[in-house]
C-alpha atoms as a PDB file:
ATOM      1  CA  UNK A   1     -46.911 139.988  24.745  1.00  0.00           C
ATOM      2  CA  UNK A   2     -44.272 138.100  23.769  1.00  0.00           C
ATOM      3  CA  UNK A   3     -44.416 134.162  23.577  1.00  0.00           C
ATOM      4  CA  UNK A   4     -41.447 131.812  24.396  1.00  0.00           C
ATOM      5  CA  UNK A   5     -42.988 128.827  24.877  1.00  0.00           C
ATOM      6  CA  UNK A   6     -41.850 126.491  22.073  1.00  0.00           C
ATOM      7  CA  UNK A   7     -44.709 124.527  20.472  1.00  0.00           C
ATOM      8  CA  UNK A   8     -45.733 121.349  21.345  1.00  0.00           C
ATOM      9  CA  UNK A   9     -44.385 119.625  18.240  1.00  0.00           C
ATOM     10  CA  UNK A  10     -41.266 120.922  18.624  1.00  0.00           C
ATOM     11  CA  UNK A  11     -40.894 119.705  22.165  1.00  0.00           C
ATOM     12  CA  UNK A  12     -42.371 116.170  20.989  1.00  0.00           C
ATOM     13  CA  UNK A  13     -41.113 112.989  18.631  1.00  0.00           C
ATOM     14  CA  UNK A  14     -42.445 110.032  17.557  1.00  0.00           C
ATOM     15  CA  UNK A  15     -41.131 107.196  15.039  1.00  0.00           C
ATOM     16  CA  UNK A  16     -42.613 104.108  14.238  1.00  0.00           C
ATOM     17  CA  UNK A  17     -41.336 101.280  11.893  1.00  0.00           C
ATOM     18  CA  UNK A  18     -42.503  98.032  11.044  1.00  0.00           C
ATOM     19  CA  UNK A  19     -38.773  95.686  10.419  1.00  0.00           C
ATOM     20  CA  UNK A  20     -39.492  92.413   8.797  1.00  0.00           C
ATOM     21  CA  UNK A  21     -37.134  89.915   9.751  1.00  0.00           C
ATOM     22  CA  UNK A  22     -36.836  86.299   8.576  1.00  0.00           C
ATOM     23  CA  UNK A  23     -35.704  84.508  11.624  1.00  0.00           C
ATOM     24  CA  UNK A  24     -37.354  82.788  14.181  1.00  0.00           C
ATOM     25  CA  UNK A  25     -38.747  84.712  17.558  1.00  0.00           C
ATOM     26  CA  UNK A  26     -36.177  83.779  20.260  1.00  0.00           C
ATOM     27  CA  UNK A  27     -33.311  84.342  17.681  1.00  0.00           C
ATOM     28  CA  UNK A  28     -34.615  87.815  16.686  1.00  0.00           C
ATOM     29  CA  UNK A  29     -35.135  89.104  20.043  1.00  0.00           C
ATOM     30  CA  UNK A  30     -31.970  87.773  21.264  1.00  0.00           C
ATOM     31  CA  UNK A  31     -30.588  89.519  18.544  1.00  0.00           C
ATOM     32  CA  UNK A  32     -32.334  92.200  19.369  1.00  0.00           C
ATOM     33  CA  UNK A  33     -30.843  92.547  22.986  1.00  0.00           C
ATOM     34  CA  UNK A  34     -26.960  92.267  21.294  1.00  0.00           C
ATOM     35  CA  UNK A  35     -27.434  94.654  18.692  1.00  0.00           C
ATOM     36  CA  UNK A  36     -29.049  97.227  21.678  1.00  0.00           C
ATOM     37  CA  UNK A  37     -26.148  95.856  23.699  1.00  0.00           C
ATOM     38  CA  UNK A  38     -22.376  94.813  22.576  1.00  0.00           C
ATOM     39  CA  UNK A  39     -22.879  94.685  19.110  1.00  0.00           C
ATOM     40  CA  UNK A  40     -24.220  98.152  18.956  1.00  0.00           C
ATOM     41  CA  UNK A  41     -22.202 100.508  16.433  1.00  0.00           C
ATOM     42  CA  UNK A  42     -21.836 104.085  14.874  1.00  0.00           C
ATOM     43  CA  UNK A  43     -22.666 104.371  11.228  1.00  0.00           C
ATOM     44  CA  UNK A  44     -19.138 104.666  10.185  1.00  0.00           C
ATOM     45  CA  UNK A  45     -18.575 101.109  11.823  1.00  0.00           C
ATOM     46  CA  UNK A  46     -16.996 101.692  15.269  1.00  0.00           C
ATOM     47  CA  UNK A  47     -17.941 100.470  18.575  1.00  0.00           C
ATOM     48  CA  UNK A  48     -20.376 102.281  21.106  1.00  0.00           C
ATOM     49  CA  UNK A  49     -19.663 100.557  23.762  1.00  0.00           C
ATOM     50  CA  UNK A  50     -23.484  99.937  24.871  1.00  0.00           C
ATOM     51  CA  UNK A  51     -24.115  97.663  27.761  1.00  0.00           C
ATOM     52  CA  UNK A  52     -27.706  96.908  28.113  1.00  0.00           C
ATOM     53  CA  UNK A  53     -28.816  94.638  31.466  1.00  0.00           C
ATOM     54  CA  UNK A  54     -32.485  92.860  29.892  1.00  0.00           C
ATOM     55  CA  UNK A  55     -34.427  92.322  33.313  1.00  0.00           C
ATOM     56  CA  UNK A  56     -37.050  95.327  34.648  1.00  0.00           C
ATOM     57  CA  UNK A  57     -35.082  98.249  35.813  1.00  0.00           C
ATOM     58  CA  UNK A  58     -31.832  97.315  34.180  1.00  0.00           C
ATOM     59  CA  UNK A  59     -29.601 100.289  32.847  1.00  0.00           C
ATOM     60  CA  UNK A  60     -28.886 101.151  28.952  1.00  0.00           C
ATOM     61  CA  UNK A  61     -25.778 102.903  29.299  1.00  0.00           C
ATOM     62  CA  UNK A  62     -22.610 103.598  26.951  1.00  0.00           C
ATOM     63  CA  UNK A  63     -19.536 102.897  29.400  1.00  0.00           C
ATOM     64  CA  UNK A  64     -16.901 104.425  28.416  1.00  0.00           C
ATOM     65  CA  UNK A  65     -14.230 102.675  31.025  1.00  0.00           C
ATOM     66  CA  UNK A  66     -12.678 103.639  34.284  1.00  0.00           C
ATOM     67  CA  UNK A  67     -16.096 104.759  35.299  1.00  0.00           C
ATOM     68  CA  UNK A  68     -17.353 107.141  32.353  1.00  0.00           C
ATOM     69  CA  UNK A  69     -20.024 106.550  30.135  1.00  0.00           C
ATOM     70  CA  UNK A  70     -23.611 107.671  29.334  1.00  0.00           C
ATOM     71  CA  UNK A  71     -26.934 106.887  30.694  1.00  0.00           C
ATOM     72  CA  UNK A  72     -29.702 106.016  27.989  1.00  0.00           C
ATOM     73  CA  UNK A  73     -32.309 104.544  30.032  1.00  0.00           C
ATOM     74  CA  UNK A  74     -33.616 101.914  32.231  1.00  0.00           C
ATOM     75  CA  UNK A  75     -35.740  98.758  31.120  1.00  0.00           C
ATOM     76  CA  UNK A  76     -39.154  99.601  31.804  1.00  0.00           C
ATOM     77  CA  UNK A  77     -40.540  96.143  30.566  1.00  0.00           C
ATOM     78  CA  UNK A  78     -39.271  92.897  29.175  1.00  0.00           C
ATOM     79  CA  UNK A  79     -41.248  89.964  28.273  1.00  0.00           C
ATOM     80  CA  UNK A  80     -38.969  87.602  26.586  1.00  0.00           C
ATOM     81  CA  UNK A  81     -39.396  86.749  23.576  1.00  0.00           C
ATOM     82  CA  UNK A  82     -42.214  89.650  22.829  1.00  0.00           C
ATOM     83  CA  UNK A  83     -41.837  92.690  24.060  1.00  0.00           C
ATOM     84  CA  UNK A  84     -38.417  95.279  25.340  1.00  0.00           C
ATOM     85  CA  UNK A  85     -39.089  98.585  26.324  1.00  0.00           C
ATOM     86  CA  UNK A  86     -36.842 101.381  27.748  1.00  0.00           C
ATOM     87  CA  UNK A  87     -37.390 104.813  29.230  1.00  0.00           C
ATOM     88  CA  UNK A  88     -35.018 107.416  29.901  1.00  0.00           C
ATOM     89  CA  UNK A  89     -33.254 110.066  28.099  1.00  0.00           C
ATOM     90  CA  UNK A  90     -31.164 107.999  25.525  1.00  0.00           C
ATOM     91  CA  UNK A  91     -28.753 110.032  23.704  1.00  0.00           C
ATOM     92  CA  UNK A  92     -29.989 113.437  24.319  1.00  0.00           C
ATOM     93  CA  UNK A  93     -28.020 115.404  27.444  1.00  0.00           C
ATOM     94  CA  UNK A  94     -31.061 117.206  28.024  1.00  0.00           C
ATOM     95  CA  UNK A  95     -34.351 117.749  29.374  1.00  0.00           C
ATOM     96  CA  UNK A  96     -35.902 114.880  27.633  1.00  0.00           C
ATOM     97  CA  UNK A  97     -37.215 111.232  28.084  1.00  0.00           C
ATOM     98  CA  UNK A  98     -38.139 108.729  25.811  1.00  0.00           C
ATOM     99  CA  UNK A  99     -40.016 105.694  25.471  1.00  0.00           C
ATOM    100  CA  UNK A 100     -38.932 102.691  23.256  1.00  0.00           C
ATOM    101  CA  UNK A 101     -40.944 100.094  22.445  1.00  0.00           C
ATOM    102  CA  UNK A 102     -39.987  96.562  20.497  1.00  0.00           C
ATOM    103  CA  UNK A 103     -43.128  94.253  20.240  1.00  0.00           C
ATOM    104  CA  UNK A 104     -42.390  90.972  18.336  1.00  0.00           C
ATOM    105  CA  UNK A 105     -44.764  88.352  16.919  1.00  0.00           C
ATOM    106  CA  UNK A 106     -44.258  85.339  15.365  1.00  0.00           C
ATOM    107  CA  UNK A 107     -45.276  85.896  11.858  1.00  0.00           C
ATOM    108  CA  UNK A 108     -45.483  83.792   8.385  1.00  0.00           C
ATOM    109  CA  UNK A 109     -41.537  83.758   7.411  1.00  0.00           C
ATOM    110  CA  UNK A 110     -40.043  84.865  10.560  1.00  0.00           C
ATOM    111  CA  UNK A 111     -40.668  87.775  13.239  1.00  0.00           C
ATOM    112  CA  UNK A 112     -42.372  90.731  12.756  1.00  0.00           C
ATOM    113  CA  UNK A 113     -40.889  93.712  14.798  1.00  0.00           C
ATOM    114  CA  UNK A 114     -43.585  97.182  16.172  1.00  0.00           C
ATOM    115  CA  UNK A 115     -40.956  99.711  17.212  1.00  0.00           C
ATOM    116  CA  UNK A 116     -42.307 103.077  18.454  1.00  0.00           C
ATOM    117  CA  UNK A 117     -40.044 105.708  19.940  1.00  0.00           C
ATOM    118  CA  UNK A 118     -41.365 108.864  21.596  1.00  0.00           C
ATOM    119  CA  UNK A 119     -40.221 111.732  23.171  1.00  0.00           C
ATOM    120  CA  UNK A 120     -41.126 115.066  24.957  1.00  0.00           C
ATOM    121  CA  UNK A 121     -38.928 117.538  26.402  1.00  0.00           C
ATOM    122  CA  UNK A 122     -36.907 120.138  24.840  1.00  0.00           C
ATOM    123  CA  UNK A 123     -35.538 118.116  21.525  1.00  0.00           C
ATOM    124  CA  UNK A 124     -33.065 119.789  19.598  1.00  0.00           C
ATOM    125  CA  UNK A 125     -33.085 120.169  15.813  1.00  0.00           C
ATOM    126  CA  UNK A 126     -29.608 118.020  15.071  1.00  0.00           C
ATOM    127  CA  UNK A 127     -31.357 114.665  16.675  1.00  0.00           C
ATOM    128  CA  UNK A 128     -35.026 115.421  15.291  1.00  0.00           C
ATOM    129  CA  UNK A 129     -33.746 115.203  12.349  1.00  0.00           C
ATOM    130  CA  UNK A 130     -30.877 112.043  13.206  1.00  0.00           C
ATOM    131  CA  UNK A 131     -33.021 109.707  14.869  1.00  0.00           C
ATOM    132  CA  UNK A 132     -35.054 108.484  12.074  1.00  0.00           C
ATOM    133  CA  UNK A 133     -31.275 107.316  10.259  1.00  0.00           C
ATOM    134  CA  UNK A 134     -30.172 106.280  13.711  1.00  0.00           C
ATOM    135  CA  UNK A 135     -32.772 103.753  14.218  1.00  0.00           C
ATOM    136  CA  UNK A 136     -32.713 102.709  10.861  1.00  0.00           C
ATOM    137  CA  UNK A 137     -29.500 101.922  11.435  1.00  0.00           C
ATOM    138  CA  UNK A 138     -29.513  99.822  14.303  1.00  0.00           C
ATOM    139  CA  UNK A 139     -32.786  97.927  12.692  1.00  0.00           C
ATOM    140  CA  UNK A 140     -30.654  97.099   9.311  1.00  0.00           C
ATOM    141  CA  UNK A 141     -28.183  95.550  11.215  1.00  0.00           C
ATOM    142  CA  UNK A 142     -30.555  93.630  13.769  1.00  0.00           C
ATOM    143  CA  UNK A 143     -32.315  91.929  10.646  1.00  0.00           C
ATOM    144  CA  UNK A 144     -28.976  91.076   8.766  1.00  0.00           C
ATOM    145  CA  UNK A 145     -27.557  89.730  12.378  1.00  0.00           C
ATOM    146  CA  UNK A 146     -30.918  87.899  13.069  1.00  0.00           C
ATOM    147  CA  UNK A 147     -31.668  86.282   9.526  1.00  0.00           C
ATOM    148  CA  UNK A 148     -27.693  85.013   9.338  1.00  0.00           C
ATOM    149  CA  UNK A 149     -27.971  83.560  12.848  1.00  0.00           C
ATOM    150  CA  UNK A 150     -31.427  81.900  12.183  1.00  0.00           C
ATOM    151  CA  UNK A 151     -30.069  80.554   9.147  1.00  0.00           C
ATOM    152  CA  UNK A 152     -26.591  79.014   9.940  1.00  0.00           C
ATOM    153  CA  UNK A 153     -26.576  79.914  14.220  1.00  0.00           C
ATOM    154  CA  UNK A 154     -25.370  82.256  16.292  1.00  0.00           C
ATOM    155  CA  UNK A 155     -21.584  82.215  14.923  1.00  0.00           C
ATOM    156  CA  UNK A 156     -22.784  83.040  11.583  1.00  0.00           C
ATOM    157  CA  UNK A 157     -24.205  86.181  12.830  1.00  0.00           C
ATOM    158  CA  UNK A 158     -20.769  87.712  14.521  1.00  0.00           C
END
């Protein structure tokens, strides 16, 4: 008998990074909510376009005007300033959904930042093995936007 089930680590994902950030609580997680939100970009620098609505059941979407765009998820909890976390499929167009988690505490120095993403469904090999820089990404950018706005305010930051 043949098999054709795919195994359950191929159909599953899960990241989890610890970001550092030297800036106080409300400024990271406001931060937090841009860089998820308007000040979200590609790697090359360009606009995504991300619209995120922070209250429980709130859409994370990419709108791409006149009506077009892409669905990432919905905000399955928000506790301001602690804890954002989204469900939904984010930016695979496929049987999947995900869970992402931010928990922030106030630490020594700043904020410290538990992010956990995980996934099940049918996850193909080009974003198994993108996420991780993805992410990375987006949490680089959050902690350089967060320390420069807890430093010298929000217009150093932009």
């Amino acid at each position: 008998m043949i098999s054709t089930a795919p195994a359950i680590e191929k159909m599953t994902l899960s990241i989890t990074e610890e970001i550092h950030v030297q800036a106080p609580l409300d400024v990271t997680f406001e931060t937090l909510l841009e860089q998820l939100g308007p000040f979200s970009e590609t790697m090359e620098g360009q606009s995504m376009n991300m619209k995120i609505e922070a209250w429980p059941g709130g859409r994370w979407y990419r709108d791409l005007g006149d009506g077009n765009g892409h669905f990432w998820g919905n905000v399955q909890a928000i506790k301001r300033p602690t804890l954002l976390e989204i469900t939904g499929p984010l930016f695979m167009s496929y049987a999947v959904v995900s869970n992402v988690q931010y928990r922030l505490s106030e630490v020594p120095g700043g904020t410290l930042i538990k992010f956990h993403h995980t996934a099940l469904g049918l996850i193909e090999d080009q974003h198994r093995e993108g996420v991780g820089k993805g992410w990375g990404h987006i949490h680089a950018n959050l902690r350089k936007r967060a320390e420069a706005a807890g430093r010298g305010g929000r217009a150093a930051a932009r």
